[in-house]
Protein backbone atom coordinates (compact mmCIF):
# COMPACT_ATOMS: atom_id res chain seq x y z
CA UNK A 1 -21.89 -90.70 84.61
CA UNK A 2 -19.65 -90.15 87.28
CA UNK A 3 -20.46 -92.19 90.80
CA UNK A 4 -21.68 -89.79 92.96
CA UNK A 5 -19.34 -89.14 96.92
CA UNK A 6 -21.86 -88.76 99.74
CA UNK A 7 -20.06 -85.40 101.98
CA UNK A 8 -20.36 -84.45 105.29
CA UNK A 9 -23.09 -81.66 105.48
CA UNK A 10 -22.40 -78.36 104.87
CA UNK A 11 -24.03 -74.87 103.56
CA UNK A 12 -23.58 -76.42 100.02
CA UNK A 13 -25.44 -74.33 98.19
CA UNK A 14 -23.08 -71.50 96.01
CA UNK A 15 -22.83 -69.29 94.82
CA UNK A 16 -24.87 -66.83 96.46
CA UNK A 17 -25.33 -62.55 96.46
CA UNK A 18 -23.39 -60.42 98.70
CA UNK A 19 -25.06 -57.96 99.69
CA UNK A 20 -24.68 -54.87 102.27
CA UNK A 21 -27.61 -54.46 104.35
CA UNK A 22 -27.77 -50.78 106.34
CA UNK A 23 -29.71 -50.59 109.88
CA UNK A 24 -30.01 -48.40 112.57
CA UNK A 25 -30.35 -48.85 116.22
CA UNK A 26 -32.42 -46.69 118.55
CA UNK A 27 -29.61 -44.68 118.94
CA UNK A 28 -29.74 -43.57 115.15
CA UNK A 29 -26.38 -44.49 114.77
CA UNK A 30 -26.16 -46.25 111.43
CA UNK A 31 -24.21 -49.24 110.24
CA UNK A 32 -23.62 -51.78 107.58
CA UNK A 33 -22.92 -55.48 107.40
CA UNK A 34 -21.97 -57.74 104.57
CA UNK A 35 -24.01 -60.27 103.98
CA UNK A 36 -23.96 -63.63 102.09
CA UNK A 37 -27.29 -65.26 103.40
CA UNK A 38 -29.48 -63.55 102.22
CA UNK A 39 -32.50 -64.68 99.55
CA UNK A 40 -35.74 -64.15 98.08
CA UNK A 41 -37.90 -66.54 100.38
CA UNK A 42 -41.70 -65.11 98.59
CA UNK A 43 -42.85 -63.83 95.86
CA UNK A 44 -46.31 -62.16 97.05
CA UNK A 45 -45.56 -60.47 99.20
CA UNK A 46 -42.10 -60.01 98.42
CA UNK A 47 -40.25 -60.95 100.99
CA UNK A 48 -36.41 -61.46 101.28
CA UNK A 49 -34.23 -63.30 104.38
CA UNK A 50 -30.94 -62.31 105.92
CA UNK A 51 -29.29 -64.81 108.16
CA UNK A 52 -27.14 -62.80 111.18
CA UNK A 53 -25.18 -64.42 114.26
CA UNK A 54 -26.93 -63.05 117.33
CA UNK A 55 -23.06 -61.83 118.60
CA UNK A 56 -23.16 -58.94 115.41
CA UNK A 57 -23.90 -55.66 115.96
CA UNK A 58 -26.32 -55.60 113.22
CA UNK A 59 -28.61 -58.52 114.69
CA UNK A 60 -28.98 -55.98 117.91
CA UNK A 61 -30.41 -53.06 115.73
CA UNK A 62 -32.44 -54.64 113.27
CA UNK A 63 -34.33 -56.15 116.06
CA UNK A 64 -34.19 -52.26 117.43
CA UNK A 65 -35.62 -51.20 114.40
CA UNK A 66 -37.58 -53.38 113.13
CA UNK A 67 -36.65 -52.64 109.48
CA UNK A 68 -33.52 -52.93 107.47
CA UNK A 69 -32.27 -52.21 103.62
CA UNK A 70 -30.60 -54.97 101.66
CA UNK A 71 -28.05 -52.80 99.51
CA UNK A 72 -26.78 -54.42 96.20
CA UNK A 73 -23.29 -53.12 95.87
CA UNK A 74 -21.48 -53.13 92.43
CA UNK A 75 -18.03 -54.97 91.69
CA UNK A 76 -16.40 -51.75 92.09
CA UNK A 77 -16.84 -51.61 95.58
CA UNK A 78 -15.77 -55.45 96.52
CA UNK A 79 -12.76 -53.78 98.77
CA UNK A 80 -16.04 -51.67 100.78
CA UNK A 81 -18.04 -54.49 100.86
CA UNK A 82 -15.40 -56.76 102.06
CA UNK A 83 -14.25 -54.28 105.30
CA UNK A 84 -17.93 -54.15 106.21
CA UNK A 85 -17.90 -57.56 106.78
CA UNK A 86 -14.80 -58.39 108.82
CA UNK A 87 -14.73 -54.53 110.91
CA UNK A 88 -17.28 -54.15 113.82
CA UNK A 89 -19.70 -51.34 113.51
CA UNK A 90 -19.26 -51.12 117.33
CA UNK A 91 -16.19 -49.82 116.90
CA UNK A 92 -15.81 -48.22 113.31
CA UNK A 93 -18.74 -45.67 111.60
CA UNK A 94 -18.63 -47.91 107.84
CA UNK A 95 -20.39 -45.38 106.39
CA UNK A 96 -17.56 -43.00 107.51
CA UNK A 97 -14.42 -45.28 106.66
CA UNK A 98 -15.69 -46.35 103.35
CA UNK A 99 -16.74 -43.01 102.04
CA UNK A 100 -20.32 -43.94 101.48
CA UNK A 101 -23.17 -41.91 102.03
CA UNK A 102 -26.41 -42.71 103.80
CA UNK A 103 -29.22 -41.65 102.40
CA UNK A 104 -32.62 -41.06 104.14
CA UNK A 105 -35.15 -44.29 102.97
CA UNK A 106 -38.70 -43.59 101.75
CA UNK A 107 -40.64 -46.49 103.90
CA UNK A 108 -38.14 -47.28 107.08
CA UNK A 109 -35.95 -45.83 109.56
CA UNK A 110 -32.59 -47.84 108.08
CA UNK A 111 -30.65 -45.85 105.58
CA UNK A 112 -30.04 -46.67 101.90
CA UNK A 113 -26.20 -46.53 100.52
CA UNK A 114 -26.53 -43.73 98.22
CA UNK A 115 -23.23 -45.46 96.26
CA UNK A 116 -24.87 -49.00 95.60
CA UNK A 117 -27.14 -49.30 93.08
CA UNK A 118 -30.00 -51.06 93.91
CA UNK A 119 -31.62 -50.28 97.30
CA UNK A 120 -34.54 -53.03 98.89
CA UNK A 121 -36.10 -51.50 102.12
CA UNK A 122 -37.75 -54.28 104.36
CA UNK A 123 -40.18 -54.14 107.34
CA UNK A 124 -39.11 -56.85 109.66
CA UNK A 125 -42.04 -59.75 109.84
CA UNK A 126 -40.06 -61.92 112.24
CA UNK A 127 -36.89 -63.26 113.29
CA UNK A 128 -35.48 -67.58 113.44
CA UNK A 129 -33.38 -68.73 115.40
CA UNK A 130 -31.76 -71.47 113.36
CA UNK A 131 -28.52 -72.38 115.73
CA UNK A 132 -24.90 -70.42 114.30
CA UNK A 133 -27.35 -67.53 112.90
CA UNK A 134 -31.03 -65.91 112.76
CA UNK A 135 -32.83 -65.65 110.24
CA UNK A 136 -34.73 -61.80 109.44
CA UNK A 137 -37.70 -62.26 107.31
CA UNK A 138 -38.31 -58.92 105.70
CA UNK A 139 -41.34 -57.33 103.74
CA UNK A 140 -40.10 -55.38 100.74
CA UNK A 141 -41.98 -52.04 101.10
CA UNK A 142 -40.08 -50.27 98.74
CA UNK A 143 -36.95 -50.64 95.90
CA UNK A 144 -34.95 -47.75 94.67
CA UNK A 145 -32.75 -47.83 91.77
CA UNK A 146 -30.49 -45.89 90.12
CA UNK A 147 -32.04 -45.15 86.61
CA UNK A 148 -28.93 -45.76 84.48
CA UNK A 149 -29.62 -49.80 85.76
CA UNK A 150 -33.01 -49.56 84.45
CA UNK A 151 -34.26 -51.60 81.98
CA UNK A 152 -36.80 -49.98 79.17
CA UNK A 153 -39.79 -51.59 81.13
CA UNK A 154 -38.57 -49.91 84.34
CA UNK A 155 -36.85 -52.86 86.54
CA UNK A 156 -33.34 -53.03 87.00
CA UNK A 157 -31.24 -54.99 84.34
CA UNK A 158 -28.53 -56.63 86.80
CA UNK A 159 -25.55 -56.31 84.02
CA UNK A 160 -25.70 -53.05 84.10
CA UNK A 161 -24.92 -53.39 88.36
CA UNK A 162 -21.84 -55.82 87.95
CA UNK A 163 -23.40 -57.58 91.01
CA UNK A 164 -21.04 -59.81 93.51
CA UNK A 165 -21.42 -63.48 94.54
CA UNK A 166 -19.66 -65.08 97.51
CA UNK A 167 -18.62 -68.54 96.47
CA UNK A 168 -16.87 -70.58 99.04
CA UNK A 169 -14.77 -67.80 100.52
CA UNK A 170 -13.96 -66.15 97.35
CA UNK A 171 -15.95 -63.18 95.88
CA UNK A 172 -16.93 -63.76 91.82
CA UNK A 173 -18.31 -61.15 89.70
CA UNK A 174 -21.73 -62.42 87.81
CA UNK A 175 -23.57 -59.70 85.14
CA UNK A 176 -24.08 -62.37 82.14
CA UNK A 177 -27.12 -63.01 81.09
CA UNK A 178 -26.67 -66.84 79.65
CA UNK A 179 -30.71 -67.71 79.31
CA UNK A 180 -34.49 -66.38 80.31
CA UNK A 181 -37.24 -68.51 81.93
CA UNK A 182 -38.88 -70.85 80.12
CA UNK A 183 -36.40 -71.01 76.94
CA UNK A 184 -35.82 -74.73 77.16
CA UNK A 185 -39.56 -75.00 75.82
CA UNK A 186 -38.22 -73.91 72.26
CA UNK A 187 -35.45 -76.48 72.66
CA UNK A 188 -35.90 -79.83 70.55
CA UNK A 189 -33.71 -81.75 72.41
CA UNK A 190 -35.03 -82.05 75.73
């Protein structure tokens, strides 16, 4: 075994999903950020997190709303996803210069992205401030899916998405399945 090098701390943990989340302010004016910090933080209820900086647009209109979408965008739109993540939605409509198409939601006010493939809607439970960002904690009250990225018991089978994963500033694609929980058990050697 290799000695082990104690580092300085830092967000260590990689990769993780990118994902485009779609809001809407009070002024129903629509927008979309990238977003990297995002997870599942509970099972029942489901629940997911987002982690904003309070100076984004975004972090203004989901507390406006009260609701947001988490949008899982396939490979094929890594040049999308990337823009919505380094343009301002102040200043550019990123539905508009990225050709997607918003799509009313069945349980909030925040659009889906009609071109991404999976679609979570969230009710906002609560907001933490954590110091460089906040963290939105966000109900799942619904999740729309394409049916072609359906599996044949009805949930979505993630290599047919080609879903992204930021890894220390560089974007990886990750549709593979390599294992299923609990397979060790019929391992011998462990």
């Amino acid at each position: 075994m290799s000695k082990k090098k104690v580092l300085k701390p830092y967000e260590a943990l990689y990769p993780v999903p990118v994902v485009l989340v779609s809001c809407i302010g009070i002024d129903a004016k629509p927008n979309i950020i990238t977003i990297a910090w995002a997870g599942v933080i509970c099972s029942s209820p489901p629940t997911l997190s987002i982690s904003i900086r309070p100076s984004r647009y975004s972090h203004k209109l989901i507390k406006e709303s009260t609701d947001f979408v988490v949008n899982i965008p396939d490979e094929k739109y890594l040049v999308e996803t990337d823009f919505c993540g380094i343009v301002s939605g102040r200043d550019t409509d990123k539905f508009k210069a990225c050709n997607f198409t918003a799509v009313k939601a069945s349980k909030v006010k925040s659009p889906l992205i009609a071109e991404c493939p999976v679609n979570i809607e969230c009710r906002l439970k609560g907001v933490i401030s954590l110091g460089a960002h906040d963290m939105f904690i966000g109900e799942v009250v619904a999740v729309n899916a394409d049916s072609g990225v359906l599996n044949s018991f009805g949930a979505v089978d993630y290599s047919r998405v080609s879903p992204v994963v930021y890894n220390q500033r560089q974007y990886w694609s990750l549709n593979k399945r390599i294992g299923e929980y609990g397979f060790s058990r019929k391992i011998k050697k462990i």
